[in-house]
C-alpha atoms as a PDB file:
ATOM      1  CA  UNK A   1      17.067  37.221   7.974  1.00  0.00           C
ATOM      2  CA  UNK A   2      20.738  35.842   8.688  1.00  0.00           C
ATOM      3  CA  UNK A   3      19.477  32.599   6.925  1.00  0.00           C
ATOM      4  CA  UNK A   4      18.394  34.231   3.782  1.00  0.00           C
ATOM      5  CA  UNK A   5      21.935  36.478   3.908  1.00  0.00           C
ATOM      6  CA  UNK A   6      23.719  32.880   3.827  1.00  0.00           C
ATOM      7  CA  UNK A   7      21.664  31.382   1.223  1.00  0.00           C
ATOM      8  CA  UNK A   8      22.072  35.082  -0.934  1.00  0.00           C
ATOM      9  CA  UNK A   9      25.871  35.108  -0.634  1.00  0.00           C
ATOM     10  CA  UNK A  10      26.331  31.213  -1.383  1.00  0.00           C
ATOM     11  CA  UNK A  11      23.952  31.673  -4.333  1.00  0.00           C
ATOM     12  CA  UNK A  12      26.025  34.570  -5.525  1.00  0.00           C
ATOM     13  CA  UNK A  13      29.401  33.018  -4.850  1.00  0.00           C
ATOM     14  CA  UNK A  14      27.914  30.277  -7.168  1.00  0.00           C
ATOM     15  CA  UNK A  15      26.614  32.545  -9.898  1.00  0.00           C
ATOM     16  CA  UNK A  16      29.655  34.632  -9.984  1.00  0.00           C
ATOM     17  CA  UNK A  17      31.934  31.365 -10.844  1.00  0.00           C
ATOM     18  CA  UNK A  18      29.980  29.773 -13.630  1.00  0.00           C
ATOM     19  CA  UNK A  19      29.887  33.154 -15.153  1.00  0.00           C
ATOM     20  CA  UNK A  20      33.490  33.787 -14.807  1.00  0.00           C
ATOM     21  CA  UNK A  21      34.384  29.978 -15.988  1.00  0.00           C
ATOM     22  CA  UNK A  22      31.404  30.124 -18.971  1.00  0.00           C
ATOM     23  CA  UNK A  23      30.947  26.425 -18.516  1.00  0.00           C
ATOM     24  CA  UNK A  24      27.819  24.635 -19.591  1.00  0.00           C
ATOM     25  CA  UNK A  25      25.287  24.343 -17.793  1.00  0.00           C
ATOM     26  CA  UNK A  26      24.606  20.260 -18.271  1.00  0.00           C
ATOM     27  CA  UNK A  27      27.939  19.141 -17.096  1.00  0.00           C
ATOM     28  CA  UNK A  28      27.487  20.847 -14.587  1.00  0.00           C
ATOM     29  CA  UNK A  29      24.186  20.047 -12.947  1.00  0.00           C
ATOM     30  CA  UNK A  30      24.848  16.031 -13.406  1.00  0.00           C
ATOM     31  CA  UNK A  31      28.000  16.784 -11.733  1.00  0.00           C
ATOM     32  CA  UNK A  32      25.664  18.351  -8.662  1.00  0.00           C
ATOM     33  CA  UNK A  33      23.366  14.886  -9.310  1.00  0.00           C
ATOM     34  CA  UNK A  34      26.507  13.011  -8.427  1.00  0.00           C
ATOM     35  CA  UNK A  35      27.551  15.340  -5.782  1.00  0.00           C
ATOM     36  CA  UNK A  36      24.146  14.674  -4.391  1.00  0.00           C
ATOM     37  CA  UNK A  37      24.418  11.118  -4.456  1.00  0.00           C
ATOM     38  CA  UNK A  38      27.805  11.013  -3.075  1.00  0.00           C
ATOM     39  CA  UNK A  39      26.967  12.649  -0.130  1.00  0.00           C
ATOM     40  CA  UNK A  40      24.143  10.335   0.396  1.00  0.00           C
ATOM     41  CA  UNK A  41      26.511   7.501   0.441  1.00  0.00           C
ATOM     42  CA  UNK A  42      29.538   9.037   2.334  1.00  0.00           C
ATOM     43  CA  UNK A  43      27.904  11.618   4.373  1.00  0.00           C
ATOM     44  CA  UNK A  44      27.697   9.980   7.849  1.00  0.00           C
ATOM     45  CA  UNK A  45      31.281   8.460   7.219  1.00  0.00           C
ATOM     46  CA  UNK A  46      32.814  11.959   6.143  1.00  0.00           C
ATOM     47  CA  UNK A  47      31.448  12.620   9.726  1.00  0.00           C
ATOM     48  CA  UNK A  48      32.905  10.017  11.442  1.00  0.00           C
ATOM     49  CA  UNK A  49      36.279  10.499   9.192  1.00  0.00           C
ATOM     50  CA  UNK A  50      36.471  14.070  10.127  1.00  0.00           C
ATOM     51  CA  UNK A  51      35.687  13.364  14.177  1.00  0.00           C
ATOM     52  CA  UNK A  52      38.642  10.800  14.023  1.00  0.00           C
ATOM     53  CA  UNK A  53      40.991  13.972  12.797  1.00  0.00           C
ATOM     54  CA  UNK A  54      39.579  16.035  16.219  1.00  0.00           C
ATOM     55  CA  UNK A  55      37.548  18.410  13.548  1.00  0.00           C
ATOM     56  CA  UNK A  56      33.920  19.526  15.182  1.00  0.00           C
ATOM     57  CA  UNK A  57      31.168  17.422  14.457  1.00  0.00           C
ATOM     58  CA  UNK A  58      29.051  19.954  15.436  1.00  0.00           C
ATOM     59  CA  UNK A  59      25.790  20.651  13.211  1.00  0.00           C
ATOM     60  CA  UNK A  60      27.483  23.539  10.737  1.00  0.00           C
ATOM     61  CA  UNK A  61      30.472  21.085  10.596  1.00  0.00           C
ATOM     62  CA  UNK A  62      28.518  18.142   9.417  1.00  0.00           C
ATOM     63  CA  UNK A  63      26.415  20.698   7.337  1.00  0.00           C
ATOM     64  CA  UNK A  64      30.083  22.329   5.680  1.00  0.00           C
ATOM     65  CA  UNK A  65      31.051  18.517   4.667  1.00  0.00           C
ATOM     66  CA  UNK A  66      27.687  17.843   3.093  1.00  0.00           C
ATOM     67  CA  UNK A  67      27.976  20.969   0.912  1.00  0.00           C
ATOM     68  CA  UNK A  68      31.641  20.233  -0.250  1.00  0.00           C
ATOM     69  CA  UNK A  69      30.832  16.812  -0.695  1.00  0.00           C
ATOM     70  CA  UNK A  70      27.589  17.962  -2.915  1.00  0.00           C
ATOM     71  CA  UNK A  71      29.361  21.166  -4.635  1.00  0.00           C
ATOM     72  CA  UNK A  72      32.739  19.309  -5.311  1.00  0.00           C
ATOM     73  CA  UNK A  73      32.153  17.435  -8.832  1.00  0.00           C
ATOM     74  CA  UNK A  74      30.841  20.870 -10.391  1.00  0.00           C
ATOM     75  CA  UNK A  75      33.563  22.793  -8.729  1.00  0.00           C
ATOM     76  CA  UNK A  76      36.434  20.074 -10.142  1.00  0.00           C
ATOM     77  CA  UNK A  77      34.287  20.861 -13.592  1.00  0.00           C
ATOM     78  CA  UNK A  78      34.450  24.459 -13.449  1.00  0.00           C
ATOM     79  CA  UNK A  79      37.718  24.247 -14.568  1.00  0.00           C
ATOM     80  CA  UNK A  80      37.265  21.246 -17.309  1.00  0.00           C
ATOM     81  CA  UNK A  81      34.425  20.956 -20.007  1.00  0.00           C
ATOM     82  CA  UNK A  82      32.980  23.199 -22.478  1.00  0.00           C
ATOM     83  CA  UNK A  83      31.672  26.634 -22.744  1.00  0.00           C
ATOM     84  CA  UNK A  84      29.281  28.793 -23.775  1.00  0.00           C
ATOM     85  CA  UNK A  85      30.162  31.595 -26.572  1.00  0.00           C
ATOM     86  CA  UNK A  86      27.258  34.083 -25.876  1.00  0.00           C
ATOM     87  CA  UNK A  87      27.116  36.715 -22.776  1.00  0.00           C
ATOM     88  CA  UNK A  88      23.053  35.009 -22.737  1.00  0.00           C
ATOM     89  CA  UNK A  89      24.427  31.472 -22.656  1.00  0.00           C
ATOM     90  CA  UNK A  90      26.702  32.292 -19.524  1.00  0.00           C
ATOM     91  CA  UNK A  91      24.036  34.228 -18.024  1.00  0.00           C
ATOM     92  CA  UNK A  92      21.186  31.687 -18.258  1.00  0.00           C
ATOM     93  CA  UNK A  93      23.810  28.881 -17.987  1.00  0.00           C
ATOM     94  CA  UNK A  94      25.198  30.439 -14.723  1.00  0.00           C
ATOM     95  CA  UNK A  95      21.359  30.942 -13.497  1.00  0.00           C
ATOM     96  CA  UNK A  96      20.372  27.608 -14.035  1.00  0.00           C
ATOM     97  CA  UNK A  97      23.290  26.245 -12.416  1.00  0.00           C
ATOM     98  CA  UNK A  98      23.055  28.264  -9.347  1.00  0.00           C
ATOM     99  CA  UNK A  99      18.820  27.535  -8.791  1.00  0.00           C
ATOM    100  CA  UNK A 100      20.154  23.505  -8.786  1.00  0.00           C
ATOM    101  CA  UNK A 101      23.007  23.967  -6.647  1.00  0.00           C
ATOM    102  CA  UNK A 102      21.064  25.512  -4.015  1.00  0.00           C
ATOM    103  CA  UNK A 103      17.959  23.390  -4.583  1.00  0.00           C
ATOM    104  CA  UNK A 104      20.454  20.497  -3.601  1.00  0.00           C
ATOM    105  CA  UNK A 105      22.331  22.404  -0.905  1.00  0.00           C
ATOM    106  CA  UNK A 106      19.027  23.375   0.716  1.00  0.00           C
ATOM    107  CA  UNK A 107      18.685  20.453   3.062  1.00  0.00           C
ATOM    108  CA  UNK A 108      22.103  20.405   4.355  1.00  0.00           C
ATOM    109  CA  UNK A 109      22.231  24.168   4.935  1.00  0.00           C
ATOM    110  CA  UNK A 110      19.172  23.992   6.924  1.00  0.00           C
ATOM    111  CA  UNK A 111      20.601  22.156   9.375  1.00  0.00           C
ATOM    112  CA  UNK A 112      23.238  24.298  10.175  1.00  0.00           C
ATOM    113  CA  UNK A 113      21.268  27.594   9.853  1.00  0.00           C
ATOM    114  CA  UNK A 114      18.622  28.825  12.898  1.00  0.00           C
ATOM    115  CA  UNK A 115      15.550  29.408  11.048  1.00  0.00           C
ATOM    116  CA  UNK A 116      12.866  32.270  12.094  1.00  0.00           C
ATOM    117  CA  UNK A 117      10.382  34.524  10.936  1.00  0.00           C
ATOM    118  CA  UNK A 118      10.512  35.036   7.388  1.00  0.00           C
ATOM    119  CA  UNK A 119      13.569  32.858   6.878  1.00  0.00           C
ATOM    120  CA  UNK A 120      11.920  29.739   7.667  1.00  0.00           C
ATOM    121  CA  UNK A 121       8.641  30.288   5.992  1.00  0.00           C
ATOM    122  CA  UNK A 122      10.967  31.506   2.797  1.00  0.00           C
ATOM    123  CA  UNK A 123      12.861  27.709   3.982  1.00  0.00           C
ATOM    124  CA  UNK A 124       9.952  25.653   4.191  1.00  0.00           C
ATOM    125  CA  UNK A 125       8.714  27.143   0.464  1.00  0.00           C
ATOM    126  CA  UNK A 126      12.049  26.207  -1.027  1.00  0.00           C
ATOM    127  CA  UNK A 127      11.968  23.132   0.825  1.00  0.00           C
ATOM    128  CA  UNK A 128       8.707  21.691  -0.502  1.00  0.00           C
ATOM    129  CA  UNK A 129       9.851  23.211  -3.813  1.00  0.00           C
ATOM    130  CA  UNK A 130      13.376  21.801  -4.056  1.00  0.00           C
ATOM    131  CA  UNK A 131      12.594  18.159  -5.680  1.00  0.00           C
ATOM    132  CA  UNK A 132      10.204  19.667  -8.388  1.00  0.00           C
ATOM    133  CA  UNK A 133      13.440  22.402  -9.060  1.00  0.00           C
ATOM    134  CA  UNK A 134      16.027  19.881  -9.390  1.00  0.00           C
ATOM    135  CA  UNK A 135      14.134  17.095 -11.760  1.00  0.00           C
ATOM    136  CA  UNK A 136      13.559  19.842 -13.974  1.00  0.00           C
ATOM    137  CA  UNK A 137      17.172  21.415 -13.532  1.00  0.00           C
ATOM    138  CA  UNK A 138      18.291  18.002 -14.172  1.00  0.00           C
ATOM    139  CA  UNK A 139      16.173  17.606 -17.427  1.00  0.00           C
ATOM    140  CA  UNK A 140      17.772  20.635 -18.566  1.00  0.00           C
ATOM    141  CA  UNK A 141      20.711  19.685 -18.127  1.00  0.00           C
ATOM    142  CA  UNK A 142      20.330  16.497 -20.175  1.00  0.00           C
ATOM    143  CA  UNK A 143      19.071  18.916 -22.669  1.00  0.00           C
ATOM    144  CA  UNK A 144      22.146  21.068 -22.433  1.00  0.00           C
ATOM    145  CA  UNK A 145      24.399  18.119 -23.049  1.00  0.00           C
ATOM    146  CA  UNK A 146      22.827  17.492 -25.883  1.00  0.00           C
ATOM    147  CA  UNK A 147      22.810  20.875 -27.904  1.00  0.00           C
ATOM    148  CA  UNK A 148      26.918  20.526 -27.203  1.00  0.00           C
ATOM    149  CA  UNK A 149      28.884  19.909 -30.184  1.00  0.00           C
ATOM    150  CA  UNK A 150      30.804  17.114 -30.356  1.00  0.00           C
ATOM    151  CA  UNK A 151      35.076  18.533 -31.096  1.00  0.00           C
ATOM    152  CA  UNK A 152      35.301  17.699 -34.533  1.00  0.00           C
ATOM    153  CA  UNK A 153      37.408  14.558 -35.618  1.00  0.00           C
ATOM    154  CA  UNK A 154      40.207  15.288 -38.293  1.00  0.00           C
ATOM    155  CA  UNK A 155      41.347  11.905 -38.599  1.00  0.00           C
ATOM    156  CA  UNK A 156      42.502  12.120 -41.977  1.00  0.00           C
ATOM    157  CA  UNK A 157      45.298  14.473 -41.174  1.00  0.00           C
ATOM    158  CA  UNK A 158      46.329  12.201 -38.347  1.00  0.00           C
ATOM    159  CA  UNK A 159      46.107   8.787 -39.812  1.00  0.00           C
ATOM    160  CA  UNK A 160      49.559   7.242 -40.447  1.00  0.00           C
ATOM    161  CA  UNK A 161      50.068   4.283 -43.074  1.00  0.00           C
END
């Protein structure tokens, strides 16, 4: 059940600050895509990086840098990009968001976490679920980036002759 508690309060923590921030939802979850794929490249050497600085390379360690590594883009664009205008846009925004993040932080958690009982058969469902979750979280997000508006040009009023 601890497992489940940790995935809750991450998903939550998540949820809370796309809300707060009202930030799309398709800058967003290509920022996780390149989170992703940064961590694929770097992982093992943020290990080794963080060993040479005396930090634990302990399971959970390894596990914490994977996360940052993966949740760092969105974070940086939590504070950069545009947002939605409707309290249903945040909410479904924030949702989708949050179901990509943690489809893309479930591997990494799962080595850090213990996983029993109804944890690990709630794990293993994810799990199998978690590539079918984030191409279609990713499609959205295309999607998303598309119904932005583009800032609107006044370049008459700043032309100079």
């Amino acid at each position: 059940m601890g497992v489940l508690l940790v995935y809750l309060a991450v998903a939550v923590i998540l949820f809370i600050a796309a809300f707060i921030t009202r930030r799309r939802f398709g800058l967003l979850g290509l920022a996780l895509a390149a989170g992703s794929l940064l961590n694929g490249i770097w992982g093992y050497e943020a290990g080794l990086v963080a060993g040479v600085f005396n930090a634990p390379t302990t399971p959970v360690a390894n596990a914490a840098i994977s996360c940052i590594v993966i949740l760092l883009p969105a974070v940086l664009l939590l504070f950069h990009g545009d947002k939605y205008k409707s309290l249903i846009g945040r909410v479904i925004g924030a949702l989708l968001f949050t179901l990509l993040a943690m489809a893309f932080l479930i591997e990494p958690l799962s080595h850090a976490l213990i996983l029993q009982g109804f944890g690990s058969d709630v794990y293993s469902w994810l799990a199998n679920n978690s590539m079918s979750v984030i191409g279609v979280g990713l499609i959205l997000a295309i999607i998303d980036l598309f119904l932005t508006r583009p800032g609107h040009e006044h370049s008459d009023h700043h032309k100079k002759h």
